[in-house]
C-alpha atoms as a PDB file:
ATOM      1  CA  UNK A   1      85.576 -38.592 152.539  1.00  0.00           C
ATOM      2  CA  UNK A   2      84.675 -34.854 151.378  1.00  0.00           C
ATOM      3  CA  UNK A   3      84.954 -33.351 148.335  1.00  0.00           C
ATOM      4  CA  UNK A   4      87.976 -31.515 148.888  1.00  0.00           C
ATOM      5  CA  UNK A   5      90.429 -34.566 149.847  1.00  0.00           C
ATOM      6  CA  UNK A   6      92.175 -36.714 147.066  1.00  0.00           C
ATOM      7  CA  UNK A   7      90.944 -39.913 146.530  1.00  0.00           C
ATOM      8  CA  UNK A   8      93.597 -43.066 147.396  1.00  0.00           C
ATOM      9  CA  UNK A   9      95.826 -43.736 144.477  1.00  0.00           C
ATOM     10  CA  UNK A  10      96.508 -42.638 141.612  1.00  0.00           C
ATOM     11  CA  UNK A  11      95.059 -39.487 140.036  1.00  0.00           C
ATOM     12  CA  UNK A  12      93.794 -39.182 136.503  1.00  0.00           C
ATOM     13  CA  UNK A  13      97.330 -36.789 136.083  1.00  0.00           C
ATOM     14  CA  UNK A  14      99.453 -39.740 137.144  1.00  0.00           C
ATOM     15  CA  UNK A  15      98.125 -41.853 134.764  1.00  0.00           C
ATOM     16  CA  UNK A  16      98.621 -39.341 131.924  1.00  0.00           C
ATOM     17  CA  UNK A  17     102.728 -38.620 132.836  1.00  0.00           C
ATOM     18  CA  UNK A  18     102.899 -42.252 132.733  1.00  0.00           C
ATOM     19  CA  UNK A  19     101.410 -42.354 128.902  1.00  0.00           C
ATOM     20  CA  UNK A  20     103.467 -39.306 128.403  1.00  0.00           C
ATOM     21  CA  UNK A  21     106.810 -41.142 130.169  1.00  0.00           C
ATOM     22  CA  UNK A  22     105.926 -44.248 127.920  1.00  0.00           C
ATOM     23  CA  UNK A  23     105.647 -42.455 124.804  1.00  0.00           C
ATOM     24  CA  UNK A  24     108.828 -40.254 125.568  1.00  0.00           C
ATOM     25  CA  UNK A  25     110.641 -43.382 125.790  1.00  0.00           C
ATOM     26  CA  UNK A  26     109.505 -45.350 122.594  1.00  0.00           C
ATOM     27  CA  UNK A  27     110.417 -42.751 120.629  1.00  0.00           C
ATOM     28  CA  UNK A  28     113.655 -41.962 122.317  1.00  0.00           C
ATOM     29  CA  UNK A  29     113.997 -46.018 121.464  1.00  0.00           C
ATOM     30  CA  UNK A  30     113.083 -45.777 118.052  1.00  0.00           C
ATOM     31  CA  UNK A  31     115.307 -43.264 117.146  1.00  0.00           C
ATOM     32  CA  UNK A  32     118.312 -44.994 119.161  1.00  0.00           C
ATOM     33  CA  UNK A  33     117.391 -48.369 116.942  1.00  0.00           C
ATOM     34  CA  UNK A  34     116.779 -46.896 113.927  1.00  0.00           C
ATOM     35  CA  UNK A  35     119.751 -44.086 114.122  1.00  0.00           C
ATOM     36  CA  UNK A  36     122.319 -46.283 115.498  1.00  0.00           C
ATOM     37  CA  UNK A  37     121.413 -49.352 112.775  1.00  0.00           C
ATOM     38  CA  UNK A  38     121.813 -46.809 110.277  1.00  0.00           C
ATOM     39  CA  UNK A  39     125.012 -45.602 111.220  1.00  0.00           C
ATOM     40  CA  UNK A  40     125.937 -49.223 111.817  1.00  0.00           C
ATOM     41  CA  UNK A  41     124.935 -50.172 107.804  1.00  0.00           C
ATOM     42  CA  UNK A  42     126.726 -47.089 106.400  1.00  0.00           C
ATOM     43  CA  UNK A  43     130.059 -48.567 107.923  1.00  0.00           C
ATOM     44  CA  UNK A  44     129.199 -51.707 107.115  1.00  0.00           C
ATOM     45  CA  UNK A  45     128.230 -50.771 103.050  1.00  0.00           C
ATOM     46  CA  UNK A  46     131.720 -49.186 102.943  1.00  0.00           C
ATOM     47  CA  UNK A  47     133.508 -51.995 104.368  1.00  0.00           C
ATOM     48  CA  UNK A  48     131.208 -54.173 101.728  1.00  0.00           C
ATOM     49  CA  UNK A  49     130.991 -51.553  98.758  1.00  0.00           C
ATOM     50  CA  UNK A  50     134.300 -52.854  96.608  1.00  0.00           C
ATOM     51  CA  UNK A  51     134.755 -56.366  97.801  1.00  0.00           C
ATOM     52  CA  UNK A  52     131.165 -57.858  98.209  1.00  0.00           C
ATOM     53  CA  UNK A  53     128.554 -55.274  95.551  1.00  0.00           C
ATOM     54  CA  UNK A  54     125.738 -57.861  95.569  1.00  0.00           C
ATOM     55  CA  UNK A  55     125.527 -57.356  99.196  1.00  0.00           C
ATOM     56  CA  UNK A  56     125.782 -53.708  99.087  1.00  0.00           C
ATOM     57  CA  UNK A  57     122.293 -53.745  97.327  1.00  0.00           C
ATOM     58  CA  UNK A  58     120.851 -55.281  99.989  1.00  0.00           C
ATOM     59  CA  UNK A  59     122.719 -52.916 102.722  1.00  0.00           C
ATOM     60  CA  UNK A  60     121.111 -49.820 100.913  1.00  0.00           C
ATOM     61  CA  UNK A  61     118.010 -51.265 101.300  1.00  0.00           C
ATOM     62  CA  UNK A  62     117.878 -51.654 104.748  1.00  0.00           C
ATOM     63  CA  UNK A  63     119.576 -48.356 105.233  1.00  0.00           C
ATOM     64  CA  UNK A  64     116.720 -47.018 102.919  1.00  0.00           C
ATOM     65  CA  UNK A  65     114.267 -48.555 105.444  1.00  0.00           C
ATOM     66  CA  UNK A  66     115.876 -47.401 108.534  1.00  0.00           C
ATOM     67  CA  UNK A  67     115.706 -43.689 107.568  1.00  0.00           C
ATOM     68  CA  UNK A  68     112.718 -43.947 106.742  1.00  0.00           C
ATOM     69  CA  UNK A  69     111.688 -45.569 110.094  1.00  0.00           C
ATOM     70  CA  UNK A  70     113.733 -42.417 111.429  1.00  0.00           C
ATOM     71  CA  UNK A  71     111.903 -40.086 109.818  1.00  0.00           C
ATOM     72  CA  UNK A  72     108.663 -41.943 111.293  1.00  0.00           C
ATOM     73  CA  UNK A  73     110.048 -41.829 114.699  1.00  0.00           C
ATOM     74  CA  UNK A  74     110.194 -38.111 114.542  1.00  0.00           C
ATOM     75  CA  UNK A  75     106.990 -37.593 113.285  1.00  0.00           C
ATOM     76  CA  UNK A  76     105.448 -39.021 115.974  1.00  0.00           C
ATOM     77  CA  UNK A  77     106.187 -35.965 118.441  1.00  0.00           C
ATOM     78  CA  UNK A  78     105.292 -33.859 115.533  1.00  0.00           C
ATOM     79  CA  UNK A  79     101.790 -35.167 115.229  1.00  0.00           C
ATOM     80  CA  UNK A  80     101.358 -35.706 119.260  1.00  0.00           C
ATOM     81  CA  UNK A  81     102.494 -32.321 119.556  1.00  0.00           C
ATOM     82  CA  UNK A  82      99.228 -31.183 117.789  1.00  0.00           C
ATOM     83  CA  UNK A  83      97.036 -33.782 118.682  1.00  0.00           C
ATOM     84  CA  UNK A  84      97.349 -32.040 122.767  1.00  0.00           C
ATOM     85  CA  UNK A  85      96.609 -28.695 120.633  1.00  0.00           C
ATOM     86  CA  UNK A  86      93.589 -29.697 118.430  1.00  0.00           C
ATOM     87  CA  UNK A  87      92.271 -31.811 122.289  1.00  0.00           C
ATOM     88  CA  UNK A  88      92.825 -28.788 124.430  1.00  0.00           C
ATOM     89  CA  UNK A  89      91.479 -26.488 121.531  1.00  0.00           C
ATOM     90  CA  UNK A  90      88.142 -29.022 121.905  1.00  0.00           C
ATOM     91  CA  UNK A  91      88.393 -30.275 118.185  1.00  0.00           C
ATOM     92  CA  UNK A  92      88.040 -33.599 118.623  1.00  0.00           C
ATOM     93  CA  UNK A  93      87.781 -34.595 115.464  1.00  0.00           C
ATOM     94  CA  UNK A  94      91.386 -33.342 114.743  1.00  0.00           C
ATOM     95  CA  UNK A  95      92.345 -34.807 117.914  1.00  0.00           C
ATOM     96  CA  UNK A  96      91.172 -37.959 116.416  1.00  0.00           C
ATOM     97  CA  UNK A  97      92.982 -37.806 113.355  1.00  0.00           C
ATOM     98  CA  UNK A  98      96.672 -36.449 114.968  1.00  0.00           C
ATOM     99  CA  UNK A  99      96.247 -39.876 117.808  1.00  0.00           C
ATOM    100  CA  UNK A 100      96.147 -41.869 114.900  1.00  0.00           C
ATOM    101  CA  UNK A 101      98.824 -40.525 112.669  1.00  0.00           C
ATOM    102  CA  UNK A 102     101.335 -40.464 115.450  1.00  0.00           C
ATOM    103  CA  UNK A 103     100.335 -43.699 116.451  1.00  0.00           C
ATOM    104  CA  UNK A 104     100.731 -44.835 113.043  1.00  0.00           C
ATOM    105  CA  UNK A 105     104.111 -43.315 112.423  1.00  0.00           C
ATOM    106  CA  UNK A 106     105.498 -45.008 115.828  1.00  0.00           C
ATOM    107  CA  UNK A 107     104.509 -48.475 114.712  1.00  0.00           C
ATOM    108  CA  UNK A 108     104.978 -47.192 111.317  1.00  0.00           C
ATOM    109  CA  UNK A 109     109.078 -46.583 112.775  1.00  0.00           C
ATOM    110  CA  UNK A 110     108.756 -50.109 114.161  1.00  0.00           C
ATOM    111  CA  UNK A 111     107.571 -52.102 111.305  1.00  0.00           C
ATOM    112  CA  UNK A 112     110.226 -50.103 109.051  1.00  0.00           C
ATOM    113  CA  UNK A 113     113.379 -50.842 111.488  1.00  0.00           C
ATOM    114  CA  UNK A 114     112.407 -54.821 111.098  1.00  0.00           C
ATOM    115  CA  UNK A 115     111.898 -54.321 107.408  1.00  0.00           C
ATOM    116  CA  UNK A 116     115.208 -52.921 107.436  1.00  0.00           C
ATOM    117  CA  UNK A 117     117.007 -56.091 109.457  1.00  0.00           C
ATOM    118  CA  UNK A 118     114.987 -58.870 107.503  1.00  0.00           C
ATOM    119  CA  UNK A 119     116.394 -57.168 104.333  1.00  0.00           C
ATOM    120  CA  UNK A 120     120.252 -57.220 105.711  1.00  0.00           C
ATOM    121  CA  UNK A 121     119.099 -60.777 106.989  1.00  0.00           C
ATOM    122  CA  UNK A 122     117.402 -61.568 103.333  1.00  0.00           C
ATOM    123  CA  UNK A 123     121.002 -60.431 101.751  1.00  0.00           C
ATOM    124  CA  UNK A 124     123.371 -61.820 103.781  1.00  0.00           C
ATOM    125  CA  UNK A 125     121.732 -65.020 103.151  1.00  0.00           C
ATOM    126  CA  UNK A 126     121.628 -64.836  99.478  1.00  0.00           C
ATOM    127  CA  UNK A 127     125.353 -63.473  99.225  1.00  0.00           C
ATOM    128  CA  UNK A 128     126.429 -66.539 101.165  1.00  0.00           C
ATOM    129  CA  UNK A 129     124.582 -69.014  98.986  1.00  0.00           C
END
């Protein structure tokens, strides 16, 4: 094989549009869970606000954690965005820091969507009791 042909299989730029694909995706899917359980709750609290208030508390709550889990989610793009600068700039120290705060903030959107269920979970199962 010379220099000049491609070796068999996948290139190192395949692998990267599949990270890139992958990441897309998750946060696509953590603002669709997040978003659409938030918009779920706020119909939900106003269905709940007048006939069942202790539950309410416990709806705010998880709408609390959902928008914040939201707010994660879009961070993550935010931070990835300049974690390709700070690489391609060859400051790999920021680089560094920005992979770990996005990845942070996407499990950080993960972890606060199932806070957000076990506390509508949590409350549903104290109002019934």
């Amino acid at each position: 094989m010379s220099a000049n042909e491609p070796s068999p299989g996948l290139q190192p730029r395949d692998f990267t549009e599949q990270r890139n694909d992958a990441l897309r995706e998750g946060v696509k899917g953590l603002l669709l869970i997040n978003g659409g359980g938030a918009t779920a709750m706020l119909a939900f609290l106003q269905a709940t606000w007048t006939t069942k208030p202790q539950l309410a508390k416990y709806i705010v709550g998880c709408i609390a954690f959902l928008a914040g889990g939201l707010f994660l989610a879009g961070l993550v793009q935010f931070f990835r965005y300049q974690a390709s600068f700070s690489f391609q700039g060859g400051r790999s120290r920021a680089f560094g820091i920005y992979r770990c705060l996005y990845l942070a903030a996407a499990y950080g959107s993960l972890i606060a969507f199932l806070l957000g269920v076990s506390t509508l979970v949590l409350g549903a199962w104290c109002a019934a009791l």
